[in-house]
N, C-alpha and C. Protein backbone atom coordinates (compact mmCIF):
# COMPACT_ATOMS: atom_id res chain seq x y z
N UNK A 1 -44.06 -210.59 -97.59
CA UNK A 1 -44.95 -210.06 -96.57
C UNK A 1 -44.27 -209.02 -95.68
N UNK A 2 -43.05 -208.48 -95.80
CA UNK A 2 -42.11 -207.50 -94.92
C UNK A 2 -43.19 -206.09 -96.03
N UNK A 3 -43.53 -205.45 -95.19
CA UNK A 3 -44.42 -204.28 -95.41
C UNK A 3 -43.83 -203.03 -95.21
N UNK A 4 -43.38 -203.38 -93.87
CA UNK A 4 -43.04 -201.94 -93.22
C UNK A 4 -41.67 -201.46 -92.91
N UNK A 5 -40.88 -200.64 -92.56
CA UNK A 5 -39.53 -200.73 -92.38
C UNK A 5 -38.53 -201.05 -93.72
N UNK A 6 -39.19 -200.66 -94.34
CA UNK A 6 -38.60 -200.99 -95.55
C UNK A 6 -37.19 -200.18 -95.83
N UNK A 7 -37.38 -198.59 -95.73
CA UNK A 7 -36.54 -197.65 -96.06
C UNK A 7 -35.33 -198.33 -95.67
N UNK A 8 -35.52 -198.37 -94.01
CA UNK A 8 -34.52 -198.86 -92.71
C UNK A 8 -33.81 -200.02 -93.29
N UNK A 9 -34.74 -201.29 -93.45
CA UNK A 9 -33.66 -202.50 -94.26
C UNK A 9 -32.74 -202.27 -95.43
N UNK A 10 -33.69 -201.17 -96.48
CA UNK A 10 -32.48 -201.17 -97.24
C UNK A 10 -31.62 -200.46 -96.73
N UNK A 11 -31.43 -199.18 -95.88
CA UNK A 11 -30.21 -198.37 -95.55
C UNK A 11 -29.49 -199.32 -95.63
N UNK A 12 -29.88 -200.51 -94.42
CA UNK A 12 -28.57 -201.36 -93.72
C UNK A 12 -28.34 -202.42 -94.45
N UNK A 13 -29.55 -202.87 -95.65
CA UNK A 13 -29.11 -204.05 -96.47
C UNK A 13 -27.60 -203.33 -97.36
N UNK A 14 -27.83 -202.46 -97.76
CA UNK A 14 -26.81 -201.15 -98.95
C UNK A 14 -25.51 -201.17 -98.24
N UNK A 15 -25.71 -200.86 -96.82
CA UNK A 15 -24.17 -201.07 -95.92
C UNK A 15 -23.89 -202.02 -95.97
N UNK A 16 -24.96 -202.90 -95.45
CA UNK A 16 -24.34 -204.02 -95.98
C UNK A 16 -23.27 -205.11 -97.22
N UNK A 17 -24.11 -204.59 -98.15
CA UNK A 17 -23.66 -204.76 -100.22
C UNK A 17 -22.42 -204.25 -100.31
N UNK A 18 -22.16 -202.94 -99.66
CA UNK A 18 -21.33 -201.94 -99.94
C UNK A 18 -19.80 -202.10 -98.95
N UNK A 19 -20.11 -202.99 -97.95
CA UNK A 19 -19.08 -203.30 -97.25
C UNK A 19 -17.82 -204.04 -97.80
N UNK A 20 -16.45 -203.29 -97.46
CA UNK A 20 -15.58 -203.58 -98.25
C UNK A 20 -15.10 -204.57 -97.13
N UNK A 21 -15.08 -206.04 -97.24
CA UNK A 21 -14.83 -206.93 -96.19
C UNK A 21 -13.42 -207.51 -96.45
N UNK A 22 -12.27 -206.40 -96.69
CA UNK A 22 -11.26 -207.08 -97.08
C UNK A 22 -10.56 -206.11 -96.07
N UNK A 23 -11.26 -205.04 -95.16
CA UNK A 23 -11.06 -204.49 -93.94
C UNK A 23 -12.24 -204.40 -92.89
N UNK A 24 -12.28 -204.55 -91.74
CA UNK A 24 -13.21 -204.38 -90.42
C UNK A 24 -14.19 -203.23 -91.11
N UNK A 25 -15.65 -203.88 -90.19
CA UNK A 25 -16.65 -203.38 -91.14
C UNK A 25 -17.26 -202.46 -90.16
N UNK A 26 -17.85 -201.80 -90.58
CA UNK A 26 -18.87 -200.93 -90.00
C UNK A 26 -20.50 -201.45 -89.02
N UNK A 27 -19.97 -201.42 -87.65
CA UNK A 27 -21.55 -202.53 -87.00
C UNK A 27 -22.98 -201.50 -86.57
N UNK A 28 -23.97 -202.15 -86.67
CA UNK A 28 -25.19 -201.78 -86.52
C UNK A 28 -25.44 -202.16 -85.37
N UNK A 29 -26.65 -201.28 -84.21
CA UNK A 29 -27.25 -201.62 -83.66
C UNK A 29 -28.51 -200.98 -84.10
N UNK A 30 -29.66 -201.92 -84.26
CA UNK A 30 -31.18 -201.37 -84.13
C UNK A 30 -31.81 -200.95 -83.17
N UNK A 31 -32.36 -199.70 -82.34
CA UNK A 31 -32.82 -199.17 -81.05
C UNK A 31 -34.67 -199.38 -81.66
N UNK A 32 -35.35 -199.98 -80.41
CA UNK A 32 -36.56 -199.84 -80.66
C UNK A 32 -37.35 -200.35 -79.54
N UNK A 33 -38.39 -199.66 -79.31
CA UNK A 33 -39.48 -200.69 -78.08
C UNK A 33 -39.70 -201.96 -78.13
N UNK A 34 -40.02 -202.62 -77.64
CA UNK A 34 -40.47 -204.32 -77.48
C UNK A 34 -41.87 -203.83 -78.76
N UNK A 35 -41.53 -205.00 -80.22
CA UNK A 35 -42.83 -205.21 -80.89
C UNK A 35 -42.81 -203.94 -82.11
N UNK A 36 -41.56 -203.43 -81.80
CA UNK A 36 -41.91 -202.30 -82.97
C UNK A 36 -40.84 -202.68 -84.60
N UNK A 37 -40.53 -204.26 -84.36
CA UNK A 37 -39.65 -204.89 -85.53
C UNK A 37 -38.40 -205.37 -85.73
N UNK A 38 -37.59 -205.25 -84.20
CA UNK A 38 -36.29 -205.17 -84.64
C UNK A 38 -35.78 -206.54 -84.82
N UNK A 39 -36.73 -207.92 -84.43
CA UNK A 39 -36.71 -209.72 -84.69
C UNK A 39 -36.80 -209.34 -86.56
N UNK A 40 -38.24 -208.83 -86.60
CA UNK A 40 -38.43 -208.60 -88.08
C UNK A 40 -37.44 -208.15 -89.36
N UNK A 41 -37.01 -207.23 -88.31
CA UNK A 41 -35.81 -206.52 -89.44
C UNK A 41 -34.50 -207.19 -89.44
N UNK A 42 -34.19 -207.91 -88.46
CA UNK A 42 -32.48 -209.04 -88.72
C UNK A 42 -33.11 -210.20 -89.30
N UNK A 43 -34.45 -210.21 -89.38
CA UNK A 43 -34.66 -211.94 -90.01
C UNK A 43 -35.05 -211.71 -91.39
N UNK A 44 -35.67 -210.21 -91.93
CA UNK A 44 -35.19 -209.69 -93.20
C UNK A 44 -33.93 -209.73 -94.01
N UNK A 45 -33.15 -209.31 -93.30
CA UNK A 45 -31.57 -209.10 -93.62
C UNK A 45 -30.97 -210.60 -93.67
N UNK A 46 -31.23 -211.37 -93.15
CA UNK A 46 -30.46 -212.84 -93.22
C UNK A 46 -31.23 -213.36 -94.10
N UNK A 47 -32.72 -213.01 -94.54
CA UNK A 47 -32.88 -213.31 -95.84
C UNK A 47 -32.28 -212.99 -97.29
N UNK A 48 -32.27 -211.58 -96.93
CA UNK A 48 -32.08 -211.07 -98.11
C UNK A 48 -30.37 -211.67 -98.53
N UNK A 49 -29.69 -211.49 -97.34
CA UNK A 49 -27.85 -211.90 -97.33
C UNK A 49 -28.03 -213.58 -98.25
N UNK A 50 -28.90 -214.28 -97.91
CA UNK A 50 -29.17 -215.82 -98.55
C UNK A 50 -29.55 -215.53 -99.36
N UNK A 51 -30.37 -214.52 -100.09
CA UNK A 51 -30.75 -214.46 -101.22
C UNK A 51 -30.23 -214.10 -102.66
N UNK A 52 -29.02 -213.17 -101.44
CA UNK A 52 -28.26 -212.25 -102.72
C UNK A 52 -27.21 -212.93 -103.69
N UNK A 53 -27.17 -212.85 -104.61
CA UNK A 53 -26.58 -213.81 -105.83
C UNK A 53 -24.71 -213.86 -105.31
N UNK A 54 -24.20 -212.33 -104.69
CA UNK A 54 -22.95 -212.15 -104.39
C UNK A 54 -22.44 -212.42 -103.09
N UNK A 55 -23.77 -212.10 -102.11
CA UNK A 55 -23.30 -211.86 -100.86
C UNK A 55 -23.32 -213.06 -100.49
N UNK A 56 -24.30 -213.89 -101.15
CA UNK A 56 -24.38 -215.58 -100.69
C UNK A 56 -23.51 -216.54 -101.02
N UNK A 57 -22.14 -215.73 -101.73
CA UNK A 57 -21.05 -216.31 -102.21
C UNK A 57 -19.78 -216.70 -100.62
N UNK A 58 -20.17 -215.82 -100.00
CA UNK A 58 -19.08 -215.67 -99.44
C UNK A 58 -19.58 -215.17 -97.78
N UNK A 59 -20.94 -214.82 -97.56
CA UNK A 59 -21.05 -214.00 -96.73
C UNK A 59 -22.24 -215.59 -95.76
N UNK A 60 -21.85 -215.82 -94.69
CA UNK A 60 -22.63 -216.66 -94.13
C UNK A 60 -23.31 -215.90 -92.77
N UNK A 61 -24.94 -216.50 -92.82
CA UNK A 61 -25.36 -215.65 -91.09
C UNK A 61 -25.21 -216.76 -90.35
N UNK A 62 -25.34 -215.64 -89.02
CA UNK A 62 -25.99 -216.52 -87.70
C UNK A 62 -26.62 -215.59 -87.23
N UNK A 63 -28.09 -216.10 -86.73
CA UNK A 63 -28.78 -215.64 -86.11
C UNK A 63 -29.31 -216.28 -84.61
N UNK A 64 -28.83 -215.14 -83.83
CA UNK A 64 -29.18 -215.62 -82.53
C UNK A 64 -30.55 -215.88 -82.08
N UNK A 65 -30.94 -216.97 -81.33
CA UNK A 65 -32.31 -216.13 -80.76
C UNK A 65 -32.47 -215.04 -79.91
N UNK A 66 -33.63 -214.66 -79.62
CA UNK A 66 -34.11 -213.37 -78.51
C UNK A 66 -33.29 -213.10 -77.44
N UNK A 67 -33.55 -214.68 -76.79
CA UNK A 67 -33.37 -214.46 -75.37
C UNK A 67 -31.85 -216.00 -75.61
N UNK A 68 -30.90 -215.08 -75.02
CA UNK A 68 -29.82 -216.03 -74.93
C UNK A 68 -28.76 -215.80 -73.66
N UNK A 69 -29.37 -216.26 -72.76
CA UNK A 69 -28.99 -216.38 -71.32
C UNK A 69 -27.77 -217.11 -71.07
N UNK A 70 -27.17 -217.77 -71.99
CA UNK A 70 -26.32 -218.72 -71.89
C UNK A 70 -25.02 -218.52 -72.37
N UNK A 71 -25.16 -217.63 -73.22
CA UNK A 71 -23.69 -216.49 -73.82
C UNK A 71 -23.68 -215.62 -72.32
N UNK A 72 -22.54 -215.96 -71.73
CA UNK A 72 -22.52 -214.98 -70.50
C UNK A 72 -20.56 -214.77 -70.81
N UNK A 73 -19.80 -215.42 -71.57
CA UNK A 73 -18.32 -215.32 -71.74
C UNK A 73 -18.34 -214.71 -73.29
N UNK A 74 -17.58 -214.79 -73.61
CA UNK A 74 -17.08 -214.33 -74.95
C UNK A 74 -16.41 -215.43 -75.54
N UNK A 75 -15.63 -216.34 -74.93
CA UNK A 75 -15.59 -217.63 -75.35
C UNK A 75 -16.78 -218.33 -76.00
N UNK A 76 -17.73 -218.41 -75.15
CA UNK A 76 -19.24 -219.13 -75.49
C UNK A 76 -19.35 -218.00 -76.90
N UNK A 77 -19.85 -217.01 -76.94
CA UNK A 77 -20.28 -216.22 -78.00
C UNK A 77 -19.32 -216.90 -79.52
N UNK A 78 -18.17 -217.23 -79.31
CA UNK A 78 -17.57 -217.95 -80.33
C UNK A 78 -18.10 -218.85 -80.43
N UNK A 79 -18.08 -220.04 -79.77
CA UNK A 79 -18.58 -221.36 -79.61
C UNK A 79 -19.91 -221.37 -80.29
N UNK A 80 -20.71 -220.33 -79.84
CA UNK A 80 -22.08 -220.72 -80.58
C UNK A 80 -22.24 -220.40 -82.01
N UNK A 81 -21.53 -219.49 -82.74
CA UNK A 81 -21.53 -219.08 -83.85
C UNK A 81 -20.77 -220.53 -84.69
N UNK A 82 -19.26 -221.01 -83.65
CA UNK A 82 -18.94 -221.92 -84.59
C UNK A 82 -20.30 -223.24 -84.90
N UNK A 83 -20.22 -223.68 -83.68
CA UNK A 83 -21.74 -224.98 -83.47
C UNK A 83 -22.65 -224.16 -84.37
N UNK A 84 -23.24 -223.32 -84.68
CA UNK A 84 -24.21 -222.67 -85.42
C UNK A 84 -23.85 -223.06 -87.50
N UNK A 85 -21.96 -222.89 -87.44
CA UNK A 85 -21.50 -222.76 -88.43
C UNK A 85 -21.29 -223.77 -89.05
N UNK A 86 -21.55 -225.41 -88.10
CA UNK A 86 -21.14 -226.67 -88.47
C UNK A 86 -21.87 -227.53 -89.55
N UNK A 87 -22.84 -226.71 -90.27
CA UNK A 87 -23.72 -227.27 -91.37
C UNK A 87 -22.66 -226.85 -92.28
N UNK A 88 -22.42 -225.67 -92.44
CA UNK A 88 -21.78 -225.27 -93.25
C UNK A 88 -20.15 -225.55 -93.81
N UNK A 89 -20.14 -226.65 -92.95
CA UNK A 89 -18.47 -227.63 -93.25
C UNK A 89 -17.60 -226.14 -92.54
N UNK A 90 -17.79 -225.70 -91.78
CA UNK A 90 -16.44 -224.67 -91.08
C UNK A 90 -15.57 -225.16 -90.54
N UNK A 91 -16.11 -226.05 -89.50
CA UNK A 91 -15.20 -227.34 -88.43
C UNK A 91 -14.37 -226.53 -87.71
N UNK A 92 -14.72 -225.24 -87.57
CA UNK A 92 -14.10 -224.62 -86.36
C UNK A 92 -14.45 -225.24 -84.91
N UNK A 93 -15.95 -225.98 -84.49
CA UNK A 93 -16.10 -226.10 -83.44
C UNK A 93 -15.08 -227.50 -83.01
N UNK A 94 -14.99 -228.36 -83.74
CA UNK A 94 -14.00 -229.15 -83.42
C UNK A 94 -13.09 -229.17 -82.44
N UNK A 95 -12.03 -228.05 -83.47
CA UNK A 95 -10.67 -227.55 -82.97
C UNK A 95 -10.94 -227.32 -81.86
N UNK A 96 -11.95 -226.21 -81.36
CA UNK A 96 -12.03 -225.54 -80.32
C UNK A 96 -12.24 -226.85 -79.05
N UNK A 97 -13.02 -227.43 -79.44
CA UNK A 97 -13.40 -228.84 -78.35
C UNK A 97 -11.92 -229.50 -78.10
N UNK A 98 -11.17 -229.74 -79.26
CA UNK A 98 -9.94 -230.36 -78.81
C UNK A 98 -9.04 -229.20 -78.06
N UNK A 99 -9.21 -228.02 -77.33
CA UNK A 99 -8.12 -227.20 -76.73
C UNK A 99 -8.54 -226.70 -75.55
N UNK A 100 -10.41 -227.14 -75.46
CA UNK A 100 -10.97 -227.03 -74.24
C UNK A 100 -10.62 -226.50 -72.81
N UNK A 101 -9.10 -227.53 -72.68
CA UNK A 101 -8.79 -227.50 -71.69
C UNK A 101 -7.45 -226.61 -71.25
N UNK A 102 -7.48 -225.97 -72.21
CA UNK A 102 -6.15 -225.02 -72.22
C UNK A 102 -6.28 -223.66 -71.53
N UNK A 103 -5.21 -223.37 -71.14
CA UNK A 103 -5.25 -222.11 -70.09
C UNK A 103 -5.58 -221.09 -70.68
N UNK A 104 -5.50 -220.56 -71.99
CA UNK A 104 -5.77 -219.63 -72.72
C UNK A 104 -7.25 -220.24 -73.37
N UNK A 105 -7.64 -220.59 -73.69
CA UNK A 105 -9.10 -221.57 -74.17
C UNK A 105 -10.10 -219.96 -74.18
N UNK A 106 -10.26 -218.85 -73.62
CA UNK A 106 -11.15 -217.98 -73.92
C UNK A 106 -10.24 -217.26 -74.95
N UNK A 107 -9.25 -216.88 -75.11
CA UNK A 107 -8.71 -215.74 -75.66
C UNK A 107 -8.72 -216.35 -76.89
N UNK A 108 -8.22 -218.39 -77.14
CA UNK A 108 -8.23 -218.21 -78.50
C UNK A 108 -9.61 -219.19 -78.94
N UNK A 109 -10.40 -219.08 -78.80
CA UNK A 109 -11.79 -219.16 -78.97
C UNK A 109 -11.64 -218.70 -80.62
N UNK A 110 -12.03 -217.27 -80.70
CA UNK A 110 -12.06 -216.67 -81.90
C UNK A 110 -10.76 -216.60 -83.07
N UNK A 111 -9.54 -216.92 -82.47
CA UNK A 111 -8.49 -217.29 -83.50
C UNK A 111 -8.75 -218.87 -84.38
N UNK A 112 -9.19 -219.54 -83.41
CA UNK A 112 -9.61 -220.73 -84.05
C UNK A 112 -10.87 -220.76 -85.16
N UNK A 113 -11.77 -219.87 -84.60
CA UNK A 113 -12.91 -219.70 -85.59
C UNK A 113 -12.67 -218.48 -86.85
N UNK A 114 -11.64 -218.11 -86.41
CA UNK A 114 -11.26 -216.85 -87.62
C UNK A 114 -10.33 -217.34 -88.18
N UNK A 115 -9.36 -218.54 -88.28
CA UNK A 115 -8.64 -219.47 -88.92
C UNK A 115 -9.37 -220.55 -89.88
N UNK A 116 -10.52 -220.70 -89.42
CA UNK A 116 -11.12 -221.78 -89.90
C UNK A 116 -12.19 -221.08 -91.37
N UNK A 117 -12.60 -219.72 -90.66
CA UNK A 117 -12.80 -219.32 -91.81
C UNK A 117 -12.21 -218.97 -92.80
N UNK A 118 -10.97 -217.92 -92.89
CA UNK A 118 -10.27 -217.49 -93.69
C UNK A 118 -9.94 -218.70 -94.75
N UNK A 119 -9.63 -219.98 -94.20
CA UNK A 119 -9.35 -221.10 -94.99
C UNK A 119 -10.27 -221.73 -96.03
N UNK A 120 -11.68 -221.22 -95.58
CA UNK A 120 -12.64 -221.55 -96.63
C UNK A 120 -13.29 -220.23 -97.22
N UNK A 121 -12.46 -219.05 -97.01
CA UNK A 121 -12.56 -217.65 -98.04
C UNK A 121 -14.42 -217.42 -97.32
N UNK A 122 -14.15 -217.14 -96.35
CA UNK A 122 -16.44 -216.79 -96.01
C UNK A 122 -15.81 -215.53 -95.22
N UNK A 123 -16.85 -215.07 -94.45
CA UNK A 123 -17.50 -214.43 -93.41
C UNK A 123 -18.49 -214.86 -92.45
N UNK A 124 -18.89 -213.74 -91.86
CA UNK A 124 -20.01 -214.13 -91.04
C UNK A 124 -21.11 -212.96 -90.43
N UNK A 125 -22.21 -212.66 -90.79
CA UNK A 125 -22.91 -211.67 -90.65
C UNK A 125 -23.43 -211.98 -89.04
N UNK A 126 -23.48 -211.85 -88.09
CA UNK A 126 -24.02 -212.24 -87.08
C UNK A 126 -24.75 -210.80 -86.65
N UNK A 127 -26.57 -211.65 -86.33
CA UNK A 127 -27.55 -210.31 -86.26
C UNK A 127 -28.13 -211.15 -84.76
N UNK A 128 -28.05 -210.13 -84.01
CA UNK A 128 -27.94 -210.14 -82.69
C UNK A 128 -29.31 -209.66 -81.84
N UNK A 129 -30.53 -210.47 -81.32
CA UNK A 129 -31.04 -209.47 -80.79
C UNK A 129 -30.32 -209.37 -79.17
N UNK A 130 -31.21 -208.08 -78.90
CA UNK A 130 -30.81 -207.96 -77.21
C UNK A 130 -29.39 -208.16 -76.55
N UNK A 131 -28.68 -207.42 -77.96
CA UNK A 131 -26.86 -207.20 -77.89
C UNK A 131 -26.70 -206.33 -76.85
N UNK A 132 -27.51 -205.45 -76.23
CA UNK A 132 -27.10 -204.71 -75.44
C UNK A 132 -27.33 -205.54 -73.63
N UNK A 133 -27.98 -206.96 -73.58
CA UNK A 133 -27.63 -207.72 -72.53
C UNK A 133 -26.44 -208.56 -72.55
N UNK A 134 -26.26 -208.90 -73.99
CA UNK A 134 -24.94 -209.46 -74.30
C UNK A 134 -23.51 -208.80 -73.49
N UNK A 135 -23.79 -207.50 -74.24
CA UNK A 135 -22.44 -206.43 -73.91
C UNK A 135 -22.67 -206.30 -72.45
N UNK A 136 -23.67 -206.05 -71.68
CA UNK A 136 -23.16 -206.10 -70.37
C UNK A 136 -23.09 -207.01 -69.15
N UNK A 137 -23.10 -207.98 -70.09
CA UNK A 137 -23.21 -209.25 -69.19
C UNK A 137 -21.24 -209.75 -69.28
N UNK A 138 -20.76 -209.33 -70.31
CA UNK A 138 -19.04 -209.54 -70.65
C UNK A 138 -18.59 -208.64 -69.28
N UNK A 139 -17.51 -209.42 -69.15
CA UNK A 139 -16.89 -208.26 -68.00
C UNK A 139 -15.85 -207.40 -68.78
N UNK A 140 -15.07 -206.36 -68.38
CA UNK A 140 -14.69 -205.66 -68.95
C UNK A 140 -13.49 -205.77 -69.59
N UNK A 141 -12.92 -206.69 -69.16
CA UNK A 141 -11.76 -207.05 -69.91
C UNK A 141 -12.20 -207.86 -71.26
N UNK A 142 -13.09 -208.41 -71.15
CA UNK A 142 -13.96 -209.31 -72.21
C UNK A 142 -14.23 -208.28 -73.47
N UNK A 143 -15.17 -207.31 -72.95
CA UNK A 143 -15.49 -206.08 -73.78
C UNK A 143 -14.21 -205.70 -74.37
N UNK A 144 -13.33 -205.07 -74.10
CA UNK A 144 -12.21 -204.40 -74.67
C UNK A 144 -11.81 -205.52 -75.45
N UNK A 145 -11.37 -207.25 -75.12
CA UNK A 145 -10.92 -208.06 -75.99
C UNK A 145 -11.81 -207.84 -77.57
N UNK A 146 -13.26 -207.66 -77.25
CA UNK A 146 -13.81 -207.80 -78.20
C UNK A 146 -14.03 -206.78 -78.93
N UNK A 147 -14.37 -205.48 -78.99
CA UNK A 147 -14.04 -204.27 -79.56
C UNK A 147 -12.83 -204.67 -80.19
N UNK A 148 -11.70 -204.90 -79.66
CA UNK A 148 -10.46 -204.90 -80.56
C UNK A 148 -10.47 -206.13 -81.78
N UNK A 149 -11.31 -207.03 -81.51
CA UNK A 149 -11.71 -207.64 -82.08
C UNK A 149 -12.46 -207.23 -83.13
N UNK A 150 -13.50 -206.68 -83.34
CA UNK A 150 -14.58 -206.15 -83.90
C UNK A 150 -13.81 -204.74 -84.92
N UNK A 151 -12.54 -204.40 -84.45
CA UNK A 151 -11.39 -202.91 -84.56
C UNK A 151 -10.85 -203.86 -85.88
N UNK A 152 -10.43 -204.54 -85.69
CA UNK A 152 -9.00 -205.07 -86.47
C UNK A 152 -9.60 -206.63 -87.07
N UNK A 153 -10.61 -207.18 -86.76
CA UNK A 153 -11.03 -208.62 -88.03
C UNK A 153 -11.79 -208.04 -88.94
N UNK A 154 -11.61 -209.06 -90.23
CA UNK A 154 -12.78 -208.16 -90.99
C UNK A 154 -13.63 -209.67 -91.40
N UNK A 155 -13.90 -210.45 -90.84
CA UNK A 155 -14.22 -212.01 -91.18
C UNK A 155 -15.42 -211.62 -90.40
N UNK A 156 -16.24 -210.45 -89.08
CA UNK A 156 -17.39 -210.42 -88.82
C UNK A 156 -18.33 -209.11 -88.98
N UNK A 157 -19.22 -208.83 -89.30
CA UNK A 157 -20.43 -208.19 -89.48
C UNK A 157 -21.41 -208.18 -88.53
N UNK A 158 -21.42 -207.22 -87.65
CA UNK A 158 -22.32 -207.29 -86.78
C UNK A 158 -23.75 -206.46 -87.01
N UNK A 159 -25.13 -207.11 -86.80
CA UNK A 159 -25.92 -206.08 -86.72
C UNK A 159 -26.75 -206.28 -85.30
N UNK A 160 -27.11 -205.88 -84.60
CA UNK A 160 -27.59 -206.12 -83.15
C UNK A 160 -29.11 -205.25 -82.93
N UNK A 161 -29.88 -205.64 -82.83
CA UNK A 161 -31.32 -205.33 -81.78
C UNK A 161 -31.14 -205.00 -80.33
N UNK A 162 -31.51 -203.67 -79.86
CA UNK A 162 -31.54 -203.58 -78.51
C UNK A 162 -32.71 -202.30 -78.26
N UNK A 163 -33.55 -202.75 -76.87
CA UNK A 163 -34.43 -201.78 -76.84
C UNK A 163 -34.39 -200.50 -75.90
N UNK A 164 -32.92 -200.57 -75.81
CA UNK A 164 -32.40 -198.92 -75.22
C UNK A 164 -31.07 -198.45 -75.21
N UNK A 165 -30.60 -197.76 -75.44
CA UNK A 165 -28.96 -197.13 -76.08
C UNK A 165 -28.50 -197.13 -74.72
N UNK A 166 -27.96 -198.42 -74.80
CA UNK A 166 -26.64 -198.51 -73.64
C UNK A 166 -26.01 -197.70 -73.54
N UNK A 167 -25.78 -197.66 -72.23
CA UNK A 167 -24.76 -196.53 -71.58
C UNK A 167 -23.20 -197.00 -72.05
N UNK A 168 -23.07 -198.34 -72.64
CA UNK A 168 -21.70 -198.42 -73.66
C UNK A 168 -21.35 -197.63 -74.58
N UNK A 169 -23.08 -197.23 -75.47
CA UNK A 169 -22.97 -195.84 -76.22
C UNK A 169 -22.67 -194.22 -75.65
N UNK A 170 -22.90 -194.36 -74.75
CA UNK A 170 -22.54 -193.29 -74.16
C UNK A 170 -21.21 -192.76 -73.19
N UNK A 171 -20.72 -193.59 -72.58
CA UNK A 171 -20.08 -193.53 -71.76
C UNK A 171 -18.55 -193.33 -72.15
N UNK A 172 -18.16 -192.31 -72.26
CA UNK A 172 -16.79 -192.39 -72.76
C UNK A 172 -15.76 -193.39 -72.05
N UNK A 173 -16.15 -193.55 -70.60
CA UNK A 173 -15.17 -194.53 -70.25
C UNK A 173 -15.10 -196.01 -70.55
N UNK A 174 -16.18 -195.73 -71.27
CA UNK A 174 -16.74 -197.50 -71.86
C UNK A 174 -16.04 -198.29 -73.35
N UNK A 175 -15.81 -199.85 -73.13
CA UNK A 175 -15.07 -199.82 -74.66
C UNK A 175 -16.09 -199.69 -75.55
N UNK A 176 -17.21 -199.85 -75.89
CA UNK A 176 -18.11 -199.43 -77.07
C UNK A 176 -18.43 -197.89 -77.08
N UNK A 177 -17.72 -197.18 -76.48
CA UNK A 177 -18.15 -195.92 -76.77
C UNK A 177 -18.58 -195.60 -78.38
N UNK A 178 -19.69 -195.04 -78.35
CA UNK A 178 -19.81 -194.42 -79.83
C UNK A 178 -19.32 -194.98 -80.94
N UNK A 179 -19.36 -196.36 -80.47
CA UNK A 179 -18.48 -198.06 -81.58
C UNK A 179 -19.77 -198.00 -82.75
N UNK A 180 -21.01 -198.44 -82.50
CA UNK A 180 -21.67 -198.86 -83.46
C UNK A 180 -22.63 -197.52 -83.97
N UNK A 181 -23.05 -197.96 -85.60
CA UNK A 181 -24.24 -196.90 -86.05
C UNK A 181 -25.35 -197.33 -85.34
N UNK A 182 -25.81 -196.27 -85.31
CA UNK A 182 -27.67 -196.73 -84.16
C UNK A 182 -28.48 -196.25 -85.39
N UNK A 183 -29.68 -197.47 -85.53
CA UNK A 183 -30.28 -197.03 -86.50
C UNK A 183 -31.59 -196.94 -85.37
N UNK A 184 -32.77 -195.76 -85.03
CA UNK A 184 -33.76 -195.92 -84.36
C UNK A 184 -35.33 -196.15 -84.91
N UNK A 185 -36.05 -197.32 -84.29
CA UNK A 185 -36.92 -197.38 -84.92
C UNK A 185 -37.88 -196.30 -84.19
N UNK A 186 -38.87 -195.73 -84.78
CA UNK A 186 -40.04 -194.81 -84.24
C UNK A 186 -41.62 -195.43 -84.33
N UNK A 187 -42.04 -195.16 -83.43
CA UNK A 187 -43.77 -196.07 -83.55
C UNK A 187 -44.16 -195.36 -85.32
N UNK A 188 -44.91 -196.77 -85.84
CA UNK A 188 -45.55 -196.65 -87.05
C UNK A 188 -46.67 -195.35 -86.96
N UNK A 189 -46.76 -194.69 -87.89
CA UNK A 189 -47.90 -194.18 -88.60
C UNK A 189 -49.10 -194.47 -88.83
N UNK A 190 -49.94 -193.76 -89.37
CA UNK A 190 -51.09 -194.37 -89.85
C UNK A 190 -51.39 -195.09 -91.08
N UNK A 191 -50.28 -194.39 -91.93
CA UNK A 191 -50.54 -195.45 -93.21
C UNK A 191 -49.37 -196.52 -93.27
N UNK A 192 -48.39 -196.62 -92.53
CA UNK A 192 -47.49 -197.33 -92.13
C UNK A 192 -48.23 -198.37 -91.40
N UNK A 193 -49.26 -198.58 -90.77
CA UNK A 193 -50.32 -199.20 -89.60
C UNK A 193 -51.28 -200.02 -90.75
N UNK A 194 -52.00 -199.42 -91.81
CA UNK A 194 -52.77 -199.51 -92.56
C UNK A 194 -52.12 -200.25 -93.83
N UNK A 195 -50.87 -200.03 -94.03
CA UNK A 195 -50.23 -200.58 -95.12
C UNK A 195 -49.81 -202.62 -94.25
């Protein structure tokens, strides 16, 4: 029943296929108005990633919901992907619960969950809506941790929904400067409407 947006999924399903994940990958953000697809088009893509005979070898999602008020650290943003990942025998969230209380506990958040994967040979596609409240809700030292993050792992895949090109994209003094591809959606057509 996915009708519309078709071209668009495959661009980014193909980047997707085509991603050489044995180095840091290339991340997406989707730009679009409220209602013009961009829920539609990451819940496409985490289909298709489950569907695919290769990518479902090795390549695991998480999908956030809409509205996620509760990722306000970058610690948490690990945490939920691992708890998200715990069907899937990862047992990263574990570890992380047993170090809770450690003075470093944000920074190695993601060493623990990028240890835990490498050990069971996966990934992780994580499709994001409303990444651009995410990114500015991190403070800035957070941001730069994670860019360098996003620079140098190749264990994540980002694709993100947002309904206006952050001034992270723009801002040279910003760490996402000109970081991700922007794919933009445009109001449908008439036979795009009709189809």
């Amino acid at each position: 029943r996915f009708v519309v947006r078709k071209e668009i999924f495959e661009d980014i399903f193909a980047d997707i296929k085509n991603t050489n994940f044995d180095v840091p990958a290339q991340h997406h953000i989707i730009i679009g108005q409220r209602g013009q697809g961009k829920t539609t088009l990451l819940r496409r893509l985490e289909i298709a990633v489950r569907d695919d005979e290769n990518l479902s070898k090795f390549l695991l999602t998480v999908k956030f919901p809409e509205e996620q008020h509760n990722i306000r650290f970058l610690s948490r943003f690990w945490e939920e992907i691992a708890i998200t990942l715990e069907d899937c025998k990862i047992g990263a969230y574990n570890e992380m619960q047993k170090h809770a209380e450690d003075a470093d506990y944000d920074m190695e958040n993601f060493s623990y969950l990028e240890k835990a994967l490498k050990a069971k040979n996966k990934k992780v596609l994580v499709l994001m809506d409303n990444i651009d409240v995410f990114l500015d809700t991190l403070k800035e030292q957070e941001q730069q941790r994670f860019r360098e993050i996003l620079l140098t792992s190749s264990s994540f895949l980002i694709v993100g929904g947002s309904t206006q090109m952050s001034e992270q994209h723009f801002d040279y003094g910003k760490p996402f400067y000109q970081f991700f591809k922007i794919t933009t959606l445009e109001g449908l057509n008439k036979d795009e409407m009709i189809t």
